[in-house]
PDB file of N, CA and C in Angstrom:
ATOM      1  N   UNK A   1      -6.465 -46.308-123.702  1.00  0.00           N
ATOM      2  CA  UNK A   1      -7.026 -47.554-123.218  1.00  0.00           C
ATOM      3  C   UNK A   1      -6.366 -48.765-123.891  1.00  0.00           C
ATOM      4  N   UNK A   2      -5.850 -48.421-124.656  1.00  0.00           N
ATOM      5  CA  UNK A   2      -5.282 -49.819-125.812  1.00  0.00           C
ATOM      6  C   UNK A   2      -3.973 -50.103-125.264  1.00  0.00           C
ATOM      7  N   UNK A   3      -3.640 -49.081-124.573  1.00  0.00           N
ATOM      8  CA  UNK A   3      -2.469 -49.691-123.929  1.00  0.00           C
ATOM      9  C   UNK A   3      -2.428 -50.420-122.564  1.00  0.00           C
ATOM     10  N   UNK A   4      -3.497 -50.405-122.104  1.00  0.00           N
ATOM     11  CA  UNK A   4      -4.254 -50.824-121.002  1.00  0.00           C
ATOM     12  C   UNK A   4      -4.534 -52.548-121.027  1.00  0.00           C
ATOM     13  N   UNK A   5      -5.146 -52.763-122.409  1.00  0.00           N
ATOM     14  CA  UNK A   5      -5.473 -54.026-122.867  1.00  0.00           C
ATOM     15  C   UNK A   5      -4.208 -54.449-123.060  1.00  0.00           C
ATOM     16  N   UNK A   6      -2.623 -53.698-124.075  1.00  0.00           N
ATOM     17  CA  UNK A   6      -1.774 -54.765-124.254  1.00  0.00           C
ATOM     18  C   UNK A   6      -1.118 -54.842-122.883  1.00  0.00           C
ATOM     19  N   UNK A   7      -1.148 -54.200-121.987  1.00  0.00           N
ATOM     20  CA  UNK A   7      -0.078 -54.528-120.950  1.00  0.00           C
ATOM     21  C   UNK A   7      -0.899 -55.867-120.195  1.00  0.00           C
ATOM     22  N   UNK A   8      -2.531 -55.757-120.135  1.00  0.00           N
ATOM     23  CA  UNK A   8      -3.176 -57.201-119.404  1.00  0.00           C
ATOM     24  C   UNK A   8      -2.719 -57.720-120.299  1.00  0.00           C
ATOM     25  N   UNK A   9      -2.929 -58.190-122.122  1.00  0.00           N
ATOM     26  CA  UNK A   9      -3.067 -59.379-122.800  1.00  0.00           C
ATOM     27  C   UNK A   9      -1.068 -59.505-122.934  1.00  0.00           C
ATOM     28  N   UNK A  10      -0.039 -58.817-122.619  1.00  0.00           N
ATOM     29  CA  UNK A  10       0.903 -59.045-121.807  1.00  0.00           C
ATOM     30  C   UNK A  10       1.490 -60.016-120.539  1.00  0.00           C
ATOM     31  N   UNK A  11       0.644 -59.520-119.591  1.00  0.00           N
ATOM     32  CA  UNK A  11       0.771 -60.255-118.260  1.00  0.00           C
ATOM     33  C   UNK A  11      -0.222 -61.121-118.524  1.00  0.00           C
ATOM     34  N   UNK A  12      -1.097 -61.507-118.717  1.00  0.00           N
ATOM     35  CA  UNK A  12      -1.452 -62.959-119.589  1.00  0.00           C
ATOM     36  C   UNK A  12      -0.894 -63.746-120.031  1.00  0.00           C
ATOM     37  N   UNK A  13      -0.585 -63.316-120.862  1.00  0.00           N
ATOM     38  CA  UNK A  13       0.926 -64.341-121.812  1.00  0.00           C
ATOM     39  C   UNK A  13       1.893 -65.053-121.133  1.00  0.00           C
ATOM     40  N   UNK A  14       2.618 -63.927-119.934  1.00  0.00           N
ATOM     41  CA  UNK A  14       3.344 -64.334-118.921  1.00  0.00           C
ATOM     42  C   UNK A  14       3.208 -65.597-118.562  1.00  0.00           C
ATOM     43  N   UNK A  15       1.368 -65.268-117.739  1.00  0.00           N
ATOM     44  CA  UNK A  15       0.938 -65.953-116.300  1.00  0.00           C
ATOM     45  C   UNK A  15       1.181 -67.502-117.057  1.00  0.00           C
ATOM     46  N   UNK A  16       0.132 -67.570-118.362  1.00  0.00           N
ATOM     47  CA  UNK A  16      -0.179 -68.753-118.992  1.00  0.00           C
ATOM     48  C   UNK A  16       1.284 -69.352-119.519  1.00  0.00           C
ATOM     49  N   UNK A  17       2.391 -68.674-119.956  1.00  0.00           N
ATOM     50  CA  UNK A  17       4.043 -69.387-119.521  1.00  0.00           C
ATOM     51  C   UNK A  17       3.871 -70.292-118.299  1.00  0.00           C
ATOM     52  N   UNK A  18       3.907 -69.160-117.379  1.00  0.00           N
ATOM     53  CA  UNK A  18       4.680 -69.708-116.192  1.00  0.00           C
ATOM     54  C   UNK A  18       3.718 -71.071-115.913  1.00  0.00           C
ATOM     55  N   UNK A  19       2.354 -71.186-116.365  1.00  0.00           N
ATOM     56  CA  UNK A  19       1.189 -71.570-115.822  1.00  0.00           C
ATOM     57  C   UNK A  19       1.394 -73.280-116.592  1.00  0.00           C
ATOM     58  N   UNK A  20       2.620 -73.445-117.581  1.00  0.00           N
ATOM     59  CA  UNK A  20       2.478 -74.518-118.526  1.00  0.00           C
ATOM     60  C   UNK A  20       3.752 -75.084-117.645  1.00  0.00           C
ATOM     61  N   UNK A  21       4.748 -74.794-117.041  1.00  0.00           N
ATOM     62  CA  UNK A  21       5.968 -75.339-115.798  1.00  0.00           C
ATOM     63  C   UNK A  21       5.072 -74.916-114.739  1.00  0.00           C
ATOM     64  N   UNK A  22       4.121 -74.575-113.860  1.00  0.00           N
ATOM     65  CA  UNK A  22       3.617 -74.533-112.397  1.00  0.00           C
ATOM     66  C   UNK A  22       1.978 -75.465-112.961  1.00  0.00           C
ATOM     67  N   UNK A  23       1.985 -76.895-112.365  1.00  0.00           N
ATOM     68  CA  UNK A  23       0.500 -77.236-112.856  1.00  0.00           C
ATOM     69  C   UNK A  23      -0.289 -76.647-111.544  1.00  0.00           C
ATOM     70  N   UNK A  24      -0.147 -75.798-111.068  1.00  0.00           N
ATOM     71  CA  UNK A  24      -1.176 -75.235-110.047  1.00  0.00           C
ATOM     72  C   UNK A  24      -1.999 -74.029-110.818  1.00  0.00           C
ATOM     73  N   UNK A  25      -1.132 -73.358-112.150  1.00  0.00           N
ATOM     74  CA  UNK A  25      -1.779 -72.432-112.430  1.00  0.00           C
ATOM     75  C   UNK A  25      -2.332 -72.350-113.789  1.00  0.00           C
ATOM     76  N   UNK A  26      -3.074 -72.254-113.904  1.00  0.00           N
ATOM     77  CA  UNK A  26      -4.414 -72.775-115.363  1.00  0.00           C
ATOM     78  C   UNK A  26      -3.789 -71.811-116.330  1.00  0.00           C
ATOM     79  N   UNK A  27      -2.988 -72.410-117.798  1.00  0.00           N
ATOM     80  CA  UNK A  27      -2.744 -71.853-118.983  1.00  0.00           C
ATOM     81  C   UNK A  27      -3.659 -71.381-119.429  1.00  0.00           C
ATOM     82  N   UNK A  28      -4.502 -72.400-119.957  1.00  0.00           N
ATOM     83  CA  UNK A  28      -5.526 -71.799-120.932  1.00  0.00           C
ATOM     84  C   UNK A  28      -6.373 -70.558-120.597  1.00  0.00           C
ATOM     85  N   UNK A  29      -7.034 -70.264-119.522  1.00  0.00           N
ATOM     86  CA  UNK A  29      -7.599 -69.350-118.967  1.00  0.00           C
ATOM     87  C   UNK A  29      -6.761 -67.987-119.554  1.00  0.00           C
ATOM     88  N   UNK A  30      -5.696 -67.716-118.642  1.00  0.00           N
ATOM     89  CA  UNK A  30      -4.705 -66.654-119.582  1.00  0.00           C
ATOM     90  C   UNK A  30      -4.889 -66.638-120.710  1.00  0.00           C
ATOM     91  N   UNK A  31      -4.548 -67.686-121.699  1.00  0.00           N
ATOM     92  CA  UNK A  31      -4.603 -67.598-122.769  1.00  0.00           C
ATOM     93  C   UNK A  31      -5.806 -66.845-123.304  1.00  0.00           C
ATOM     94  N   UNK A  32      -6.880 -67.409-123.647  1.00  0.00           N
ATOM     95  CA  UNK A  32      -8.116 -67.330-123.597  1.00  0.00           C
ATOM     96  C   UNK A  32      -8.049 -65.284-123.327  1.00  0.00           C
ATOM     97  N   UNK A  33      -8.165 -65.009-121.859  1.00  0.00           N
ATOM     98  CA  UNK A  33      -7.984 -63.791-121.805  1.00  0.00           C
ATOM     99  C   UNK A  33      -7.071 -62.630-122.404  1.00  0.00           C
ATOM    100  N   UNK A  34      -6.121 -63.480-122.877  1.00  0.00           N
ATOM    101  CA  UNK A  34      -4.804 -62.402-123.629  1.00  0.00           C
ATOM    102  C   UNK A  34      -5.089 -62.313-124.651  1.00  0.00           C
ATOM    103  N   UNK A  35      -5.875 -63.141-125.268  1.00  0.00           N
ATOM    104  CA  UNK A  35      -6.690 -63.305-126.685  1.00  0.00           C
ATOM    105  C   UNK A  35      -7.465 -61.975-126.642  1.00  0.00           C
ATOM    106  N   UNK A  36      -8.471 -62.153-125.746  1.00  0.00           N
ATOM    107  CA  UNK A  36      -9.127 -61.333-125.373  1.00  0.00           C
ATOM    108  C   UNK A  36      -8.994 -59.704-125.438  1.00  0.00           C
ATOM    109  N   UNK A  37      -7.387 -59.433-124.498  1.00  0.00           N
ATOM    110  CA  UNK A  37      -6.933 -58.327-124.594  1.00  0.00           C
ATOM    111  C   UNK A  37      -6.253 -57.942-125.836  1.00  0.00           C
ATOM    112  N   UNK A  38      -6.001 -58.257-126.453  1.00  0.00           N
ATOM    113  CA  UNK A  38      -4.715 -58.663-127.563  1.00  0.00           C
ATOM    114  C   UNK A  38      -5.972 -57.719-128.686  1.00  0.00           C
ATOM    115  N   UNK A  39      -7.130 -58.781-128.850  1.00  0.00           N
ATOM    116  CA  UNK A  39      -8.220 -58.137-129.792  1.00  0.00           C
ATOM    117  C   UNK A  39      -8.838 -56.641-129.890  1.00  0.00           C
ATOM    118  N   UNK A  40      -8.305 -56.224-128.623  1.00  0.00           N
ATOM    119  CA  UNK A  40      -8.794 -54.812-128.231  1.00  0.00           C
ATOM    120  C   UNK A  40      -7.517 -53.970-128.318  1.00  0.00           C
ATOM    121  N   UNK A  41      -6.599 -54.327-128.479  1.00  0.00           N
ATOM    122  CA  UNK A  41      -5.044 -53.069-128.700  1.00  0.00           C
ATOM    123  C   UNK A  41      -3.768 -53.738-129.770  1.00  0.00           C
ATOM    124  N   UNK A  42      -3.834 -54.786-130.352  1.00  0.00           N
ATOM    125  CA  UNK A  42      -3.154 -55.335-131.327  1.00  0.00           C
ATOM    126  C   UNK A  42      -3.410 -56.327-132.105  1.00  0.00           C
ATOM    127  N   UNK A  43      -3.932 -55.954-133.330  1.00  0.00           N
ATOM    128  CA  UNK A  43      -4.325 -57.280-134.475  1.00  0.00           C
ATOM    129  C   UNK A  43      -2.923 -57.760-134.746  1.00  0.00           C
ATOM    130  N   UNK A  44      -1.645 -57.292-134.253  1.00  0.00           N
ATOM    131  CA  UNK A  44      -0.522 -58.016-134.760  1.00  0.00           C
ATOM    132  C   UNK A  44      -0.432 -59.309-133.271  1.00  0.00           C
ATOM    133  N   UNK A  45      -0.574 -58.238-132.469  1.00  0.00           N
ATOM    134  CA  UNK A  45      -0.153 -59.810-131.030  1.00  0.00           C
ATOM    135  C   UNK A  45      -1.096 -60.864-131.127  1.00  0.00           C
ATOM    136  N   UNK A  46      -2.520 -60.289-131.704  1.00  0.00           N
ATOM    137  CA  UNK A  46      -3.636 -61.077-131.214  1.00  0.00           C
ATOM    138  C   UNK A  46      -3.180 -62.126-132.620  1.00  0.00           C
ATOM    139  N   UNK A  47      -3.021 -61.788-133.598  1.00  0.00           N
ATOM    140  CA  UNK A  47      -2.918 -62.684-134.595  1.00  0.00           C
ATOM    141  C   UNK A  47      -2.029 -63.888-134.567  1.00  0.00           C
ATOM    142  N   UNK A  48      -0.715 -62.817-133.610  1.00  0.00           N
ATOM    143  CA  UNK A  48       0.380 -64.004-132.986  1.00  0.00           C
ATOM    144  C   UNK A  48      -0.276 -65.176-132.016  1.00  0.00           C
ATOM    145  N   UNK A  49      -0.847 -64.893-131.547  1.00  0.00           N
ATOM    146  CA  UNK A  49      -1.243 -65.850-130.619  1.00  0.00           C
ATOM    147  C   UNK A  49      -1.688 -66.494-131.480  1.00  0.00           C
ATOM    148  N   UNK A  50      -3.166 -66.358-131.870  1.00  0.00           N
ATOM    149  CA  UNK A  50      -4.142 -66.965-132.625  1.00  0.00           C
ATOM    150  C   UNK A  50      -3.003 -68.588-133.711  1.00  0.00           C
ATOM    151  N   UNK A  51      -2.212 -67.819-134.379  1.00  0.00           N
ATOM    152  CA  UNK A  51      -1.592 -68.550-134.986  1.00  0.00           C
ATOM    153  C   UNK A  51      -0.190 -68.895-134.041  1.00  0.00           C
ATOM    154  N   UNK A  52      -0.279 -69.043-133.386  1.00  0.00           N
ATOM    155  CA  UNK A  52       1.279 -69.585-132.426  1.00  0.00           C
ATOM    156  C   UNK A  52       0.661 -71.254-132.536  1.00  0.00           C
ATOM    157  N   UNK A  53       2.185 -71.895-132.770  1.00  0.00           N
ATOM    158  CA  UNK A  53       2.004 -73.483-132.864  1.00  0.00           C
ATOM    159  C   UNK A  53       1.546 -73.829-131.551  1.00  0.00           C
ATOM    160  N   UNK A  54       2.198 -73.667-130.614  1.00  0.00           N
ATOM    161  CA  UNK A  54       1.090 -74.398-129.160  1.00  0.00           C
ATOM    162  C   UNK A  54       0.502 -74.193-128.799  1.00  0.00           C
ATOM    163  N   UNK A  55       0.495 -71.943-128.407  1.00  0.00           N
ATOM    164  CA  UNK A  55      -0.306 -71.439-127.765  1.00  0.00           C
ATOM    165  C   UNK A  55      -1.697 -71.455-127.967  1.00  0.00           C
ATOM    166  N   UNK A  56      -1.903 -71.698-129.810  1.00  0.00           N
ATOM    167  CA  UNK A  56      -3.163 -71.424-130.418  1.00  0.00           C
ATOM    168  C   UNK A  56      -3.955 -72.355-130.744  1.00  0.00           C
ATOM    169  N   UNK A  57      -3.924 -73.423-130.762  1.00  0.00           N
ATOM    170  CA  UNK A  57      -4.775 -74.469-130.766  1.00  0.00           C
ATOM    171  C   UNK A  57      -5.856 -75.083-129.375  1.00  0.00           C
ATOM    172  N   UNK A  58      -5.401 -74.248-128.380  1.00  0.00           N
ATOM    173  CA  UNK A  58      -6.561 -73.829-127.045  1.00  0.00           C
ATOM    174  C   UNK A  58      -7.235 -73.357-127.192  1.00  0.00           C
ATOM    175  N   UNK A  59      -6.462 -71.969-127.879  1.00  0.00           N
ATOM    176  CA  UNK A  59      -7.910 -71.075-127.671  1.00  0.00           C
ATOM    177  C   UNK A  59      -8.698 -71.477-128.773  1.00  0.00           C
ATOM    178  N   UNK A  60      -7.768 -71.651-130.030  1.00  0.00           N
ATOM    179  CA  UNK A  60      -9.365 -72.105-131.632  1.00  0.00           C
ATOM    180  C   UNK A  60      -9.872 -72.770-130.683  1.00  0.00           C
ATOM    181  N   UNK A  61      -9.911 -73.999-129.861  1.00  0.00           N
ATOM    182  CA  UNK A  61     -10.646 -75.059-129.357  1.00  0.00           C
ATOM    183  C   UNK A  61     -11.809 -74.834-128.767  1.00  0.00           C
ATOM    184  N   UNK A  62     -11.274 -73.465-127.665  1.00  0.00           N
ATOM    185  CA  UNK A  62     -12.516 -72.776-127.093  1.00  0.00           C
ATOM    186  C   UNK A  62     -13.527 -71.947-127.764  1.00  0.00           C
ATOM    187  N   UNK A  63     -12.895 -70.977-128.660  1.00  0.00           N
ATOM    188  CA  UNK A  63     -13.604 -70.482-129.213  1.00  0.00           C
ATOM    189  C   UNK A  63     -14.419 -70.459-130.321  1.00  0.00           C
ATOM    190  N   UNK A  64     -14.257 -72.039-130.771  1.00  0.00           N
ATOM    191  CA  UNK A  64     -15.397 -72.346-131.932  1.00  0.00           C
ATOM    192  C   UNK A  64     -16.363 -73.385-131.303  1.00  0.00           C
ATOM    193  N   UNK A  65     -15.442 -74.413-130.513  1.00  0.00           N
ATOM    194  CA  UNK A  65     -16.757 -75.326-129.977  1.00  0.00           C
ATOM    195  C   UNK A  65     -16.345 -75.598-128.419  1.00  0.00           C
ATOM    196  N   UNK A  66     -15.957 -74.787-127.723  1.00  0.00           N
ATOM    197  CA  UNK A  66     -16.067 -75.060-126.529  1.00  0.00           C
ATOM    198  C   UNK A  66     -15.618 -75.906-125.812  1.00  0.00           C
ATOM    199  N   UNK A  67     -14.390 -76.155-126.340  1.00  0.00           N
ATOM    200  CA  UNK A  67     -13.659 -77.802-126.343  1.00  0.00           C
ATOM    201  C   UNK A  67     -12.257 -77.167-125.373  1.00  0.00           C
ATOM    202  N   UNK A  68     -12.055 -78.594-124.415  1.00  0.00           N
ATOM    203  CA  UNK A  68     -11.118 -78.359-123.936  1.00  0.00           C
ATOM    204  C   UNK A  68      -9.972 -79.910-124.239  1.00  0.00           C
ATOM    205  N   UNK A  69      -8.852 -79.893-124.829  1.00  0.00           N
ATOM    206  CA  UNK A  69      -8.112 -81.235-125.071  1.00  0.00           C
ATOM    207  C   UNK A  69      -8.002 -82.149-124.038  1.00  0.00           C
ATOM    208  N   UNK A  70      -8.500 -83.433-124.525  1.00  0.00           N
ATOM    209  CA  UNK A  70      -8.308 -84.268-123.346  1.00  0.00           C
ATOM    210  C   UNK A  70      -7.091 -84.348-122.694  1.00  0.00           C
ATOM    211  N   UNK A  71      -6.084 -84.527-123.186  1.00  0.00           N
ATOM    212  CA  UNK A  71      -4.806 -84.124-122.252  1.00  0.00           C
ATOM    213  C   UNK A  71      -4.656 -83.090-121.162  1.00  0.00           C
ATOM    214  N   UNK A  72      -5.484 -82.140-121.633  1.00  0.00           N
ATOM    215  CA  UNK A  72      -5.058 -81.028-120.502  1.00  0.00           C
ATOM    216  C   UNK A  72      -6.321 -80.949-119.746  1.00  0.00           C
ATOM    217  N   UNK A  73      -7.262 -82.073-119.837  1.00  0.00           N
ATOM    218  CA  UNK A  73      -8.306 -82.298-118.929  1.00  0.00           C
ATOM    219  C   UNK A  73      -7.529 -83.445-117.708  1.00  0.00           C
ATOM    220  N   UNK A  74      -6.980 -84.166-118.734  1.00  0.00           N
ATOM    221  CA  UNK A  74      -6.577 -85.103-117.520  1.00  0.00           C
ATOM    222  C   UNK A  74      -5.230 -84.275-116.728  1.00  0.00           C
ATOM    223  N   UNK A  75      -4.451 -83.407-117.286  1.00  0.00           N
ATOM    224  CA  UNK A  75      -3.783 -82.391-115.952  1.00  0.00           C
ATOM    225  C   UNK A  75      -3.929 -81.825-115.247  1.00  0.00           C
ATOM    226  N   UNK A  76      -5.336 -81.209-115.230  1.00  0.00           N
ATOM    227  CA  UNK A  76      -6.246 -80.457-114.379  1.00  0.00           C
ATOM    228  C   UNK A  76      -6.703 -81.333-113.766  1.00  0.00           C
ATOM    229  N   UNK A  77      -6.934 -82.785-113.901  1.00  0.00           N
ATOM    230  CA  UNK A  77      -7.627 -83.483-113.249  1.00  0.00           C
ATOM    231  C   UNK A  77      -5.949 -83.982-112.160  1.00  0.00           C
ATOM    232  N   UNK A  78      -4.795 -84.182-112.520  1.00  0.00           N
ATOM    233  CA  UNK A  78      -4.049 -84.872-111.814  1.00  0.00           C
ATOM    234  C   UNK A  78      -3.624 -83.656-110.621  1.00  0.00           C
ATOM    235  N   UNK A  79      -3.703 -82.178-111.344  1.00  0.00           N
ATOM    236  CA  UNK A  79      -2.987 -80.894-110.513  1.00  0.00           C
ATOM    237  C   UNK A  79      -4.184 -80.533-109.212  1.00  0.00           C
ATOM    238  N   UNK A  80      -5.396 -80.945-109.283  1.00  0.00           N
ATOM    239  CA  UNK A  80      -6.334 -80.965-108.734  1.00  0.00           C
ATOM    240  C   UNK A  80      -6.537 -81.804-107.813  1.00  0.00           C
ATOM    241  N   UNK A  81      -6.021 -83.143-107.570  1.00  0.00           N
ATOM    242  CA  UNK A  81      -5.793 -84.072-106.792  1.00  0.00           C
ATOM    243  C   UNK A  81      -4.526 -83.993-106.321  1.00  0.00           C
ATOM    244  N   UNK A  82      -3.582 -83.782-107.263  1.00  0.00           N
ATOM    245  CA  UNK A  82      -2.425 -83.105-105.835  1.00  0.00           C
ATOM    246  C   UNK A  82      -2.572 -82.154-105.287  1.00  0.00           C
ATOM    247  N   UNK A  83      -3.526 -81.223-105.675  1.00  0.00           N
ATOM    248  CA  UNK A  83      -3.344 -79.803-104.590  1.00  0.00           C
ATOM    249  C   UNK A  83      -4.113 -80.272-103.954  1.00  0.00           C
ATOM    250  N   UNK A  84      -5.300 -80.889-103.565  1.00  0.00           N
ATOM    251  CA  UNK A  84      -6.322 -81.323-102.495  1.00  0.00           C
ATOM    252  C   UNK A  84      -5.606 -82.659-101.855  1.00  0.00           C
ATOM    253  N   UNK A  85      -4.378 -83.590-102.473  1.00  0.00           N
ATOM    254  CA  UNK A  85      -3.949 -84.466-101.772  1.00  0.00           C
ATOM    255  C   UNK A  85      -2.930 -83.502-100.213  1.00  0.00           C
ATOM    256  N   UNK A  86      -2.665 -82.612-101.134  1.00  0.00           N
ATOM    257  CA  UNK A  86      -1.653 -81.879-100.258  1.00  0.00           C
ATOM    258  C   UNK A  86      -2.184 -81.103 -99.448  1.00  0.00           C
ATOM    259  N   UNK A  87      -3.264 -80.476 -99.106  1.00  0.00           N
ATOM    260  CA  UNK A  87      -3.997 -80.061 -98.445  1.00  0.00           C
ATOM    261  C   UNK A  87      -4.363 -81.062 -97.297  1.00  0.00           C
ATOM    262  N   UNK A  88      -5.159 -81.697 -97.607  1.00  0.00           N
ATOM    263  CA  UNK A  88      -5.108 -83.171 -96.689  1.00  0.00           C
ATOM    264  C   UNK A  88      -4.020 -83.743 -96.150  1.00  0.00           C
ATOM    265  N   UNK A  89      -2.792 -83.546 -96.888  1.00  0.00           N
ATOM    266  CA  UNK A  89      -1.431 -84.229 -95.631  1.00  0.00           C
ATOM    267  C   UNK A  89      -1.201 -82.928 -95.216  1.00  0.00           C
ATOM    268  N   UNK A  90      -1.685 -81.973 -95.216  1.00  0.00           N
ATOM    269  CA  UNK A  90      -1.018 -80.888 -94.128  1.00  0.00           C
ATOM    270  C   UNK A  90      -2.088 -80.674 -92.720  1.00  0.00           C
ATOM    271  N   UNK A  91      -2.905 -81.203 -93.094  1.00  0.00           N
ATOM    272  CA  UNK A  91      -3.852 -81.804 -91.998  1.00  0.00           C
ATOM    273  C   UNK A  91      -4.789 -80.585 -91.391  1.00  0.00           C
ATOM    274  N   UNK A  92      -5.035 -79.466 -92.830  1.00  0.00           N
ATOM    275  CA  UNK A  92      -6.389 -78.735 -92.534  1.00  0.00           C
ATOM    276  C   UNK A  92      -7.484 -78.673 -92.225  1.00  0.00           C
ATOM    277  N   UNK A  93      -8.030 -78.159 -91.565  1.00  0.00           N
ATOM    278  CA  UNK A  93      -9.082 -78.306 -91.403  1.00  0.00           C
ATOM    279  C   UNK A  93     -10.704 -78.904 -91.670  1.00  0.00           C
ATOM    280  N   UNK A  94     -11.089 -79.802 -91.437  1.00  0.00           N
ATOM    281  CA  UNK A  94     -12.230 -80.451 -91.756  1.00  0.00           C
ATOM    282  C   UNK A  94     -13.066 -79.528 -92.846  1.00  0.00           C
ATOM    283  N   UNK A  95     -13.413 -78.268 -92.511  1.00  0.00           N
ATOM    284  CA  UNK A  95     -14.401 -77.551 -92.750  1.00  0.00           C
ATOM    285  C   UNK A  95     -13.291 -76.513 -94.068  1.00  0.00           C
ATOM    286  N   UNK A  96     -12.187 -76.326 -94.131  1.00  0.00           N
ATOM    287  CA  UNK A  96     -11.357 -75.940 -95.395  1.00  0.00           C
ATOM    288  C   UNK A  96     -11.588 -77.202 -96.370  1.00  0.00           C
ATOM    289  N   UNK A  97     -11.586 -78.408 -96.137  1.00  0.00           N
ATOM    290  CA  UNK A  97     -11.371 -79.430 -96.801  1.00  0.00           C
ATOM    291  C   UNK A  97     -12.308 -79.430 -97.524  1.00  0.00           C
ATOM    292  N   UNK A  98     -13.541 -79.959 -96.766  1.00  0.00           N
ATOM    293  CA  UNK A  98     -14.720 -79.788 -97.254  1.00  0.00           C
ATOM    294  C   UNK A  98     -15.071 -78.464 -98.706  1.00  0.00           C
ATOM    295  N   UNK A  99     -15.078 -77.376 -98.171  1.00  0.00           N
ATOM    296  CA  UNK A  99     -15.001 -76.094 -99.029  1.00  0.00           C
ATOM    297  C   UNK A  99     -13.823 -76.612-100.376  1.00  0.00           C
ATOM    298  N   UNK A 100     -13.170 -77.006-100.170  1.00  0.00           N
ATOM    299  CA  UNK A 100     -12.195 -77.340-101.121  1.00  0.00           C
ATOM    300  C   UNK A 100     -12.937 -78.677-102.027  1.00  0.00           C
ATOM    301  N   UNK A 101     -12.925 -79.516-101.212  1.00  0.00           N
ATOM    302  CA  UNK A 101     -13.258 -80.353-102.389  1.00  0.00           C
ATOM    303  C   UNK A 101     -14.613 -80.448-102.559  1.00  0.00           C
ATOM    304  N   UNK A 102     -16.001 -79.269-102.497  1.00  0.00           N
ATOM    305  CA  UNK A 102     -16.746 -78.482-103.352  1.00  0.00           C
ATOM    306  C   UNK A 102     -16.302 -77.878-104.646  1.00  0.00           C
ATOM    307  N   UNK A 103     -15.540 -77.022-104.262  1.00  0.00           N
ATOM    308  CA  UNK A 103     -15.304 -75.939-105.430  1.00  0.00           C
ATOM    309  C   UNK A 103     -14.090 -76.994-106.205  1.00  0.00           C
ATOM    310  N   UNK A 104     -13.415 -77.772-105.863  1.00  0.00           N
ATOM    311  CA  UNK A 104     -12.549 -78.489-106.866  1.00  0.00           C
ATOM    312  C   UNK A 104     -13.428 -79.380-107.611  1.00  0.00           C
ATOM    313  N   UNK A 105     -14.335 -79.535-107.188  1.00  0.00           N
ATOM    314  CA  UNK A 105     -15.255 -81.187-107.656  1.00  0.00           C
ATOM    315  C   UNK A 105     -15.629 -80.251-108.883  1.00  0.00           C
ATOM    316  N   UNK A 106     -16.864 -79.323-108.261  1.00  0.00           N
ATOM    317  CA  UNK A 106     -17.572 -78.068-109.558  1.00  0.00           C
ATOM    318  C   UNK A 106     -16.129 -77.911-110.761  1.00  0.00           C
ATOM    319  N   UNK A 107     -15.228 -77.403-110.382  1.00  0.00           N
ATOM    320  CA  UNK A 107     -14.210 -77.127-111.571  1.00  0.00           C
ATOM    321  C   UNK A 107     -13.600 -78.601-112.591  1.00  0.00           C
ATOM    322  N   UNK A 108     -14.002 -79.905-111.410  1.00  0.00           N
ATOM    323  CA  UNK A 108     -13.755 -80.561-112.226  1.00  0.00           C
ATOM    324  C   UNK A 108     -14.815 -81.129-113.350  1.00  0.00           C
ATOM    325  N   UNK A 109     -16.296 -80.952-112.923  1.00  0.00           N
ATOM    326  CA  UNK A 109     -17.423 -81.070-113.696  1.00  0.00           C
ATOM    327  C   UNK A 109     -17.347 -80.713-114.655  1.00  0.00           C
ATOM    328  N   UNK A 110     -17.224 -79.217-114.714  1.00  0.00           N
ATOM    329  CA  UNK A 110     -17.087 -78.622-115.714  1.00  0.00           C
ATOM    330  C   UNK A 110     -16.013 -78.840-116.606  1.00  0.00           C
ATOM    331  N   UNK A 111     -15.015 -79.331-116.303  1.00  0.00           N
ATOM    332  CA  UNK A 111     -13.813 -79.397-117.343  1.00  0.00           C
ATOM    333  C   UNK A 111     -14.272 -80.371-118.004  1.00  0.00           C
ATOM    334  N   UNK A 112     -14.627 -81.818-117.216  1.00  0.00           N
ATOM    335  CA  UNK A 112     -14.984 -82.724-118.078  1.00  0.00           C
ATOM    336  C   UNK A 112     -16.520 -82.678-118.897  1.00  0.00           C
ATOM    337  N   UNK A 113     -17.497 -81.960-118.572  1.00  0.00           N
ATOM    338  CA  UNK A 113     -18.363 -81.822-119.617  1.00  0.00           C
ATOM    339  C   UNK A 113     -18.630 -81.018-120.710  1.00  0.00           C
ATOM    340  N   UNK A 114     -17.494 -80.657-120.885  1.00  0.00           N
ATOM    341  CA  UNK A 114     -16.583 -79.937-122.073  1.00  0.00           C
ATOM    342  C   UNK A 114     -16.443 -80.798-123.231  1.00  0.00           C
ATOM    343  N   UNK A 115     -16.439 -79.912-124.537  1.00  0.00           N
ATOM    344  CA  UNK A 115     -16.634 -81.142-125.492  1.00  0.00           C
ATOM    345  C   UNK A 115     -14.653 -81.432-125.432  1.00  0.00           C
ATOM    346  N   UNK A 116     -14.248 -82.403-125.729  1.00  0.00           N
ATOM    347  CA  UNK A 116     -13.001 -82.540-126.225  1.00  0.00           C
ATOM    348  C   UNK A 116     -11.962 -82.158-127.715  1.00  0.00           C
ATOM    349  N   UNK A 117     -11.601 -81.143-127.562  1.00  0.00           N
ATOM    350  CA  UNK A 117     -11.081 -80.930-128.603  1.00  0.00           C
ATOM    351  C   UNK A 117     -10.031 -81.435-129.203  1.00  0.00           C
TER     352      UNK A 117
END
């Protein structure tokens, strides 16, 4: 099973790369989860992370007080308005739109009533 966890807290690592050049796809989340996996099949990767100069100052953030950095609140907030701007110039559907900017609004609530780390 431990090899199970490093190959997810693996492709984690990846996603949350690729996820810091694509602002469509949420770093921290990965992160957060590779942490996750990392703790269950390697105290050496998990420690890497934990202490990695960029990677690791997300997750401490999350995982002591629930904090997300204002910087990467306001990217989620700008990647969130271009993907729903772009949705809207492709001229979807009323009723996709709608559904969309529900569930984008909720994700943005939540980011911002996050403490700031």
């Amino acid at each position: 099973m431990r090899v199970v966890w490093l190959l997810l807290g693996l492709i984690c690592v990846a996603l949350a790369i690729v996820g810091v050049v694509l602002p469509l796809l949420p770093t921290v989340p990965f992160l957060l989860l590779a942490a996750f996996c990392f703790a269950r099949s390697s105290e050496r990767l998990h420690y890497w992370l934990l202490s990695h100069p960029r990677l690791g100052p997300p997750i401490e953030d999350w995982q002591s007080r629930g904090a997300i950095n204002p910087a990467a609140k306001r990217l989620a907030t700008i990647s969130i308005a271009i993907v729903f701007g772009i949705s809207f110039a492709l001229g979807l559907k009323t009723t996709v739109l709608l559904i969309q900017a529900v569930v984008l609004s909720a994700v943005l609530i939540f980011i911002w009533t996050r403490p700031s780390g």
